[in-house]
N, C-alpha and C. Protein backbone atom coordinates (compact mmCIF):
# COMPACT_ATOMS: atom_id res chain seq x y z
N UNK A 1 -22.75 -41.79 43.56
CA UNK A 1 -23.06 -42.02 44.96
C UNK A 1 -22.69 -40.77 45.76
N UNK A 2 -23.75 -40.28 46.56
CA UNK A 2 -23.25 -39.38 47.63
C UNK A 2 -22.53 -39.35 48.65
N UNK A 3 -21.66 -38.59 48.42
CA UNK A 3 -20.42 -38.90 49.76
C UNK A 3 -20.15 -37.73 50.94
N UNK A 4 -20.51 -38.03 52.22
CA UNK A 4 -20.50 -36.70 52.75
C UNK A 4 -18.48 -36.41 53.19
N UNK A 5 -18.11 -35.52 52.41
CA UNK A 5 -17.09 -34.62 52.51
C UNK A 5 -16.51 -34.52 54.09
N UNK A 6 -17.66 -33.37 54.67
CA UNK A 6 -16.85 -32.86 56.17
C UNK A 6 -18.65 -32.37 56.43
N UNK A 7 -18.20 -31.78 57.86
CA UNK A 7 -19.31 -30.84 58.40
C UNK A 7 -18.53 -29.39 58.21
N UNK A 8 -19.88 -28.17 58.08
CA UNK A 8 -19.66 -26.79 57.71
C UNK A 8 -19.03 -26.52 59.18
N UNK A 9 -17.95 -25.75 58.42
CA UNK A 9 -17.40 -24.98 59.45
C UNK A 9 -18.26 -23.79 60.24
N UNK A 10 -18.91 -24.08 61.69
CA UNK A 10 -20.02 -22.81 61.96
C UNK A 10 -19.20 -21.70 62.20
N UNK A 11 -17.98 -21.96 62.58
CA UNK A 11 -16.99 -20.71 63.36
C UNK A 11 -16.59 -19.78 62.04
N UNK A 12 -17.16 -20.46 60.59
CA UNK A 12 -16.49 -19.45 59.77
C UNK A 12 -17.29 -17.97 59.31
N UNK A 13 -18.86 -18.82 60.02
CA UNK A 13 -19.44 -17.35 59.96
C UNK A 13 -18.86 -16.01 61.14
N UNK A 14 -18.28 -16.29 61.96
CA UNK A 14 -17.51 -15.01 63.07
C UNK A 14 -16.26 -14.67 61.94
N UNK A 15 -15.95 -14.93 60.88
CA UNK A 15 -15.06 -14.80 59.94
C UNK A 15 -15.72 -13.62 58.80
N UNK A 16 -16.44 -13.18 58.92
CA UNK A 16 -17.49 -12.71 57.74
C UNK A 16 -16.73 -11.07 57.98
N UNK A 17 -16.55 -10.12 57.21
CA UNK A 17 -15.98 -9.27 57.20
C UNK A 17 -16.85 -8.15 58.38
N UNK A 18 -17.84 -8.18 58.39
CA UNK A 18 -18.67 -7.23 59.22
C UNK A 18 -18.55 -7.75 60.81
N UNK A 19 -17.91 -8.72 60.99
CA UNK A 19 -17.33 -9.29 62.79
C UNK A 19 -15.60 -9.27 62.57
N UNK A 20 -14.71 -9.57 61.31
CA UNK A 20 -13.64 -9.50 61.50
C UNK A 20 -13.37 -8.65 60.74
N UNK A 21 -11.89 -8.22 60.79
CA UNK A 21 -10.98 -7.01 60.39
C UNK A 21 -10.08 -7.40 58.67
N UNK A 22 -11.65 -7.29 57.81
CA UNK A 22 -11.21 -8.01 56.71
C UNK A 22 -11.47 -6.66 55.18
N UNK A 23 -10.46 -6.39 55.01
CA UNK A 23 -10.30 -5.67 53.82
C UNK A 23 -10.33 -6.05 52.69
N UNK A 24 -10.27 -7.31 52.29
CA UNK A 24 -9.71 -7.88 50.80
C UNK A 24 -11.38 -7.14 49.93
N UNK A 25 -12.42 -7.21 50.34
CA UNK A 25 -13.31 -7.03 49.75
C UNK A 25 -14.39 -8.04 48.73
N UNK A 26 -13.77 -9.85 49.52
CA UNK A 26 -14.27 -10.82 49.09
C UNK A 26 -14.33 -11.90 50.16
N UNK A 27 -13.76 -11.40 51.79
CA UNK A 27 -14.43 -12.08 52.74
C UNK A 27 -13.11 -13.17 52.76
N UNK A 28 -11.87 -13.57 52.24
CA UNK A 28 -10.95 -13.83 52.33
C UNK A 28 -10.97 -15.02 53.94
N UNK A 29 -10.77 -14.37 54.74
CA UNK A 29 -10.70 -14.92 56.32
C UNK A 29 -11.76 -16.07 56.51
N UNK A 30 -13.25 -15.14 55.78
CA UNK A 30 -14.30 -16.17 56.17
C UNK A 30 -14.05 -17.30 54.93
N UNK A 31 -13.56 -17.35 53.89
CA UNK A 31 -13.31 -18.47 52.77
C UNK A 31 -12.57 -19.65 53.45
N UNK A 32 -11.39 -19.09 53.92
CA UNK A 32 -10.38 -19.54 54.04
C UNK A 32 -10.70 -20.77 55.22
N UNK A 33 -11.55 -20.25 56.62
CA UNK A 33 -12.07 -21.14 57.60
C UNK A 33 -13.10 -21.89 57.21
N UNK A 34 -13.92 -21.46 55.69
CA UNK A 34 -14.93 -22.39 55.29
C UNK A 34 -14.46 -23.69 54.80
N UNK A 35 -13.57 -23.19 53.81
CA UNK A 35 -12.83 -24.47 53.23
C UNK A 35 -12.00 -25.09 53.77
N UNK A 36 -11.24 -25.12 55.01
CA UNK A 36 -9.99 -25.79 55.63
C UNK A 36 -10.78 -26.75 56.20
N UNK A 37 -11.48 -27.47 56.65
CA UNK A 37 -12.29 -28.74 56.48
C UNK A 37 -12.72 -29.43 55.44
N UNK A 38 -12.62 -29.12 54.55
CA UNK A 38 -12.82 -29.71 53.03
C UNK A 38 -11.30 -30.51 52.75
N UNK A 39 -10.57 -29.82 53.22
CA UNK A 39 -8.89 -31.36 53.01
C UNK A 39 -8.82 -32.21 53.74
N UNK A 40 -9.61 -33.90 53.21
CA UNK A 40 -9.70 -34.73 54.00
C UNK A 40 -9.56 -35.90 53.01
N UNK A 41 -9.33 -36.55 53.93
CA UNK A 41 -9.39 -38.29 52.56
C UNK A 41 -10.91 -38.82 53.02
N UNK A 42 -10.86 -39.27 51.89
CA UNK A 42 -12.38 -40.17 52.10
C UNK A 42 -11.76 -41.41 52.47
N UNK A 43 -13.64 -42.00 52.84
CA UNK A 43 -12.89 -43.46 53.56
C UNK A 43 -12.31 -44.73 52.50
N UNK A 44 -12.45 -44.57 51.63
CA UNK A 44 -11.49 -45.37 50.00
C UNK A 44 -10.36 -44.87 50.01
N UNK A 45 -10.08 -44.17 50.88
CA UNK A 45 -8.77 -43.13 50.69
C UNK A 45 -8.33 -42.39 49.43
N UNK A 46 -9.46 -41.64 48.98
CA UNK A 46 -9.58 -40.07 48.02
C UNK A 46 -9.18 -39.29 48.47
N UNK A 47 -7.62 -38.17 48.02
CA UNK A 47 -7.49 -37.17 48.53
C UNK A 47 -8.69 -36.26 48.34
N UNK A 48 -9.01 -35.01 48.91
CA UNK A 48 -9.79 -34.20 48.78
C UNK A 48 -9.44 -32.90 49.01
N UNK A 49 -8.99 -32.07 48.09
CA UNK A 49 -8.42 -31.02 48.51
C UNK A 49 -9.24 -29.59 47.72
N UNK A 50 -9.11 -28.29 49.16
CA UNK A 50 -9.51 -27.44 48.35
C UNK A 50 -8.99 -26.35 48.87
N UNK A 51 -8.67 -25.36 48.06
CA UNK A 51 -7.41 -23.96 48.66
C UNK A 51 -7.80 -22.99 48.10
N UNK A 52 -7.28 -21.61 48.28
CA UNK A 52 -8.17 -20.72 47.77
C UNK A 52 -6.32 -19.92 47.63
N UNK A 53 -6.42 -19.14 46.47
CA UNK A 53 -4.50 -18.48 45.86
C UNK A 53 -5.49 -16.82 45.45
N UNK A 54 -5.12 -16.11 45.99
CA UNK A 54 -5.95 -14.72 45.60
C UNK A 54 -7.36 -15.11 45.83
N UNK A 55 -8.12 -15.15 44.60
CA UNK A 55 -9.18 -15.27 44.14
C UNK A 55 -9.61 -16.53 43.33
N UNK A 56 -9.02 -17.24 43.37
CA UNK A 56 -9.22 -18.62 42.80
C UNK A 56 -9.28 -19.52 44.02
N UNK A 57 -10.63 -20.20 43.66
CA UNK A 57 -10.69 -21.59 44.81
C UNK A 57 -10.51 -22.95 43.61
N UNK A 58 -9.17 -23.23 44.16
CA UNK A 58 -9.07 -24.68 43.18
C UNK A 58 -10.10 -26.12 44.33
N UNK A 59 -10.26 -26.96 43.70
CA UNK A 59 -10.96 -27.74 43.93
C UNK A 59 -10.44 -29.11 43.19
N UNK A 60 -9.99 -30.30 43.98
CA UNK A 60 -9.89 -31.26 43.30
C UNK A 60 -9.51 -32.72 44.45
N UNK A 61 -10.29 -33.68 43.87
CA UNK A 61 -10.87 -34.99 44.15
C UNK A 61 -9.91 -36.27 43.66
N UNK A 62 -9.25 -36.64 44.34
CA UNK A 62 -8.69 -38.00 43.46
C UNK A 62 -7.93 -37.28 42.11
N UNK A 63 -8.13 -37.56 40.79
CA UNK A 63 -7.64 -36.95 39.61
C UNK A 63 -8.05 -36.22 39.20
N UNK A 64 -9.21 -35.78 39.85
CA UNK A 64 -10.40 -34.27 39.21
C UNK A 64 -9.91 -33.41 39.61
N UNK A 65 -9.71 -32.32 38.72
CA UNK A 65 -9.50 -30.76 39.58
C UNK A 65 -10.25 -29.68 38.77
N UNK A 66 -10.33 -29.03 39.25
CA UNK A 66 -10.86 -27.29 38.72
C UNK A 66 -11.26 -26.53 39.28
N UNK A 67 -11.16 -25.31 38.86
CA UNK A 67 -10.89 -23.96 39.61
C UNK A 67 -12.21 -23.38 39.53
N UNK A 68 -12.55 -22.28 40.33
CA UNK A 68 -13.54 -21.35 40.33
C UNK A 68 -12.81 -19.62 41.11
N UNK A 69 -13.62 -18.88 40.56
CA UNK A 69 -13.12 -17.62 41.00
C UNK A 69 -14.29 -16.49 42.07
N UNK A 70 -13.45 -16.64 42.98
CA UNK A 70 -14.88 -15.18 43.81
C UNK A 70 -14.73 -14.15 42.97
N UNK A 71 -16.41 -14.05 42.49
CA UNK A 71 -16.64 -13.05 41.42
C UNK A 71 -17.98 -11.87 42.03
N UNK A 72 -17.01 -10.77 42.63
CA UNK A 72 -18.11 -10.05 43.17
C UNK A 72 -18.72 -8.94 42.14
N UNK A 73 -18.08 -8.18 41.58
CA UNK A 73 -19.33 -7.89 40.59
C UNK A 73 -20.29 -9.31 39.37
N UNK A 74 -19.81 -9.93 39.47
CA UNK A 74 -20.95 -10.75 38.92
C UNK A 74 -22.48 -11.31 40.05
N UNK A 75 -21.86 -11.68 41.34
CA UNK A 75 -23.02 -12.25 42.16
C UNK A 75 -23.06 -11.16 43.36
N UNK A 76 -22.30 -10.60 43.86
CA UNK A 76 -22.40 -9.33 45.08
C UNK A 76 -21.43 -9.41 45.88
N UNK A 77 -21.84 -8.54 46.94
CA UNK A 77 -20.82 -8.25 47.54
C UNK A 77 -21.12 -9.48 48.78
N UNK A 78 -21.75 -10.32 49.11
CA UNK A 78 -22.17 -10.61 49.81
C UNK A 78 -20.54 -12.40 50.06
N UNK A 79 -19.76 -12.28 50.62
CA UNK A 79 -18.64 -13.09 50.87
C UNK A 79 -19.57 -15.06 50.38
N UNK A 80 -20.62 -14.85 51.47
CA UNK A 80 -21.28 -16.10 51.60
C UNK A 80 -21.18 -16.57 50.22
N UNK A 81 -22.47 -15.63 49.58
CA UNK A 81 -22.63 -16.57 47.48
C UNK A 81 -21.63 -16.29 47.23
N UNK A 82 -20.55 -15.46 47.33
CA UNK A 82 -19.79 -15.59 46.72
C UNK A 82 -18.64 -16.87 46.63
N UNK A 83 -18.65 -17.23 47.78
CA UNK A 83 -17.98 -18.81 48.05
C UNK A 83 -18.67 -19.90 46.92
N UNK A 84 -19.86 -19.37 47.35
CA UNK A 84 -20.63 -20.76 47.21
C UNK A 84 -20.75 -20.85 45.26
N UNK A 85 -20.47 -19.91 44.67
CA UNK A 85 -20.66 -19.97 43.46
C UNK A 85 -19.34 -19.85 42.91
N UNK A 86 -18.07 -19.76 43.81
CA UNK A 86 -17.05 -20.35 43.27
C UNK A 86 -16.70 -21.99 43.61
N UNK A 87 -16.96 -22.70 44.70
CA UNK A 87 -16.95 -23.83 45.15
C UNK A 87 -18.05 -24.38 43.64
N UNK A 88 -18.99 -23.82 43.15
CA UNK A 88 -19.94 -24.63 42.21
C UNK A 88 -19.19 -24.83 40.75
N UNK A 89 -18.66 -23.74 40.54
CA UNK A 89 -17.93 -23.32 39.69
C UNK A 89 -16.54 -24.16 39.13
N UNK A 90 -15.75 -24.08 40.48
CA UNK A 90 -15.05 -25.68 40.72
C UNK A 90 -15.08 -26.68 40.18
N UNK A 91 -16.65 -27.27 41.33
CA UNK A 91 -16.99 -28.54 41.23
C UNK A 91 -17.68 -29.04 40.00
N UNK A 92 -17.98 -27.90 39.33
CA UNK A 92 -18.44 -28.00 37.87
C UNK A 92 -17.43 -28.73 36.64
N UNK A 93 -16.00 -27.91 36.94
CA UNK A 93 -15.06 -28.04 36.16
C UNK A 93 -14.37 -29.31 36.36
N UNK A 94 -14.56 -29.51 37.58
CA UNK A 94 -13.97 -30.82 38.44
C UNK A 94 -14.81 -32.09 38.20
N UNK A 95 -15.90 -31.99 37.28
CA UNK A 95 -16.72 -33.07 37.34
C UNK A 95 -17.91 -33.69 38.40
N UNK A 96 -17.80 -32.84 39.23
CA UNK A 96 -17.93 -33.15 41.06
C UNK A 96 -19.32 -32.38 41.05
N UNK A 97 -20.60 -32.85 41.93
CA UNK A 97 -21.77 -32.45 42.17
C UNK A 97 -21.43 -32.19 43.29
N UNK A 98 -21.47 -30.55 43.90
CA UNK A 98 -21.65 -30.20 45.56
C UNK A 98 -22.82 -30.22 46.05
N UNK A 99 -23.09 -30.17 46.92
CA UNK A 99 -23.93 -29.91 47.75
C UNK A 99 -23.80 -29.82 48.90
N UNK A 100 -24.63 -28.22 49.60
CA UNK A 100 -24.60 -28.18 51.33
C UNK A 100 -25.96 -28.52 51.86
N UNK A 101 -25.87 -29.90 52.85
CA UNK A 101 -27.05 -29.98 53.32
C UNK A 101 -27.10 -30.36 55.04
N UNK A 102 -28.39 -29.53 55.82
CA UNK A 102 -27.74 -29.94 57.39
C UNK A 102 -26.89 -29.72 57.77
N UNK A 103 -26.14 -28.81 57.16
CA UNK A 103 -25.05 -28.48 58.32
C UNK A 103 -23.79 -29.38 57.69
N UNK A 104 -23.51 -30.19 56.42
CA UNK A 104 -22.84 -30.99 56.23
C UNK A 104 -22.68 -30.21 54.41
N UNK A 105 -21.22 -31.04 54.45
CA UNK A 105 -21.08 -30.72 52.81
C UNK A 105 -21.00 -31.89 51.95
N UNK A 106 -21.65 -32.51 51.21
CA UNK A 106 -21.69 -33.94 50.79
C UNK A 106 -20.95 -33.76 49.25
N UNK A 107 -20.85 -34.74 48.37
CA UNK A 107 -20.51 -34.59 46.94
C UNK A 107 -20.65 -35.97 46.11
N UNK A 108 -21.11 -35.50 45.04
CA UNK A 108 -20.96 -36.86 43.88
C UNK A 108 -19.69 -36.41 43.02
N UNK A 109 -19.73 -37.83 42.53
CA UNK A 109 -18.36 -37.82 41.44
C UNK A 109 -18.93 -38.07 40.45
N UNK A 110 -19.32 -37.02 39.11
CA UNK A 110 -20.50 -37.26 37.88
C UNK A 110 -19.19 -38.76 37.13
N UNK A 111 -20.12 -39.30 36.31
CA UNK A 111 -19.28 -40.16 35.60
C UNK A 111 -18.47 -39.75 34.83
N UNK A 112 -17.05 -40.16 34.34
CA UNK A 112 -16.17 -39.78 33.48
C UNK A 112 -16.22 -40.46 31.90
N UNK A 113 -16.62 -39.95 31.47
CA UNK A 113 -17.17 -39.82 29.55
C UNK A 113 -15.85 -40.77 28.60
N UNK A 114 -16.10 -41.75 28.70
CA UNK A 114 -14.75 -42.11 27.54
C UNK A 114 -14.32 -41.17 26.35
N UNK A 115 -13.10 -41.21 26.29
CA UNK A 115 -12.87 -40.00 25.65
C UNK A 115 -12.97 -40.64 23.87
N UNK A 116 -13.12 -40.03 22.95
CA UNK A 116 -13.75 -40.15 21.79
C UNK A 116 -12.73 -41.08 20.80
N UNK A 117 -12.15 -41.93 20.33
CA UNK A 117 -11.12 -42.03 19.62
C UNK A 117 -11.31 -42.63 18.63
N UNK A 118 -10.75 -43.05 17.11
CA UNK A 118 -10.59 -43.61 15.99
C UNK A 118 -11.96 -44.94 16.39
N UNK A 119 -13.04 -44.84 15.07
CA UNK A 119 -13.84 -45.90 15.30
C UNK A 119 -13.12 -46.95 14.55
N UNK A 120 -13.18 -48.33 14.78
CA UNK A 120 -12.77 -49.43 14.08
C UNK A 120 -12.91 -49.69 12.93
């Protein structure tokens, strides 16, 4: 089921290194205001948390977690994909389907796989 998360932070584009005073060379400032609306409980009361430590954006839902990394020689220099393909990256590891749509950030929770054990 699709669950909408939060709305996109618009103020995090004035965050983008070419309007602010940002050296890291991965847009750092603008990450940081993208994702600080993403820590919210859902209305079942799901924590929802997501933080960014250097270069790692951890990502994790209730008991799901996983990490993704801003990887600028792999996708560019460009801060934006670069979020966005660590947030996927994440939500990959995390089990979690993202999606940005409208101005909103929504998410599924893929099903969790019984884990394999001794047949009878």
């Amino acid at each position: 089921m699709k669950t909408k998360l939060c709305e996109v932070n618009a103020a995090a584009l004035e965050k983008l290194p070419k309007f602010a005073d940002d050296k890291s060379g991965v847009g750092v400032h603008y990450v940081d205001a993208y994702i600080k609306p993403m820590n919210t409980k859902l209305a079942d009361g799901t924590p929802v948390k997501c933080k960014r430590k250097g270069l790692r954006i951890s990502l994790s839902a209730g008991g799901r977690k996983g990490d993704g990394l801003l990887r600028r020689l792999d996708v560019g220099r460009d801060p934006v994909v670069m979020l966005d393909a660590a947030l996927q990256e994440a939500a990959k590891a995390a089990g979690i389907q993202l999606a940005v749509e409208e101005g909103a950030i929504f998410f599924t929770l893929e099903p969790v796989e019984p884990a394999a054990g001794p047949v009878a």
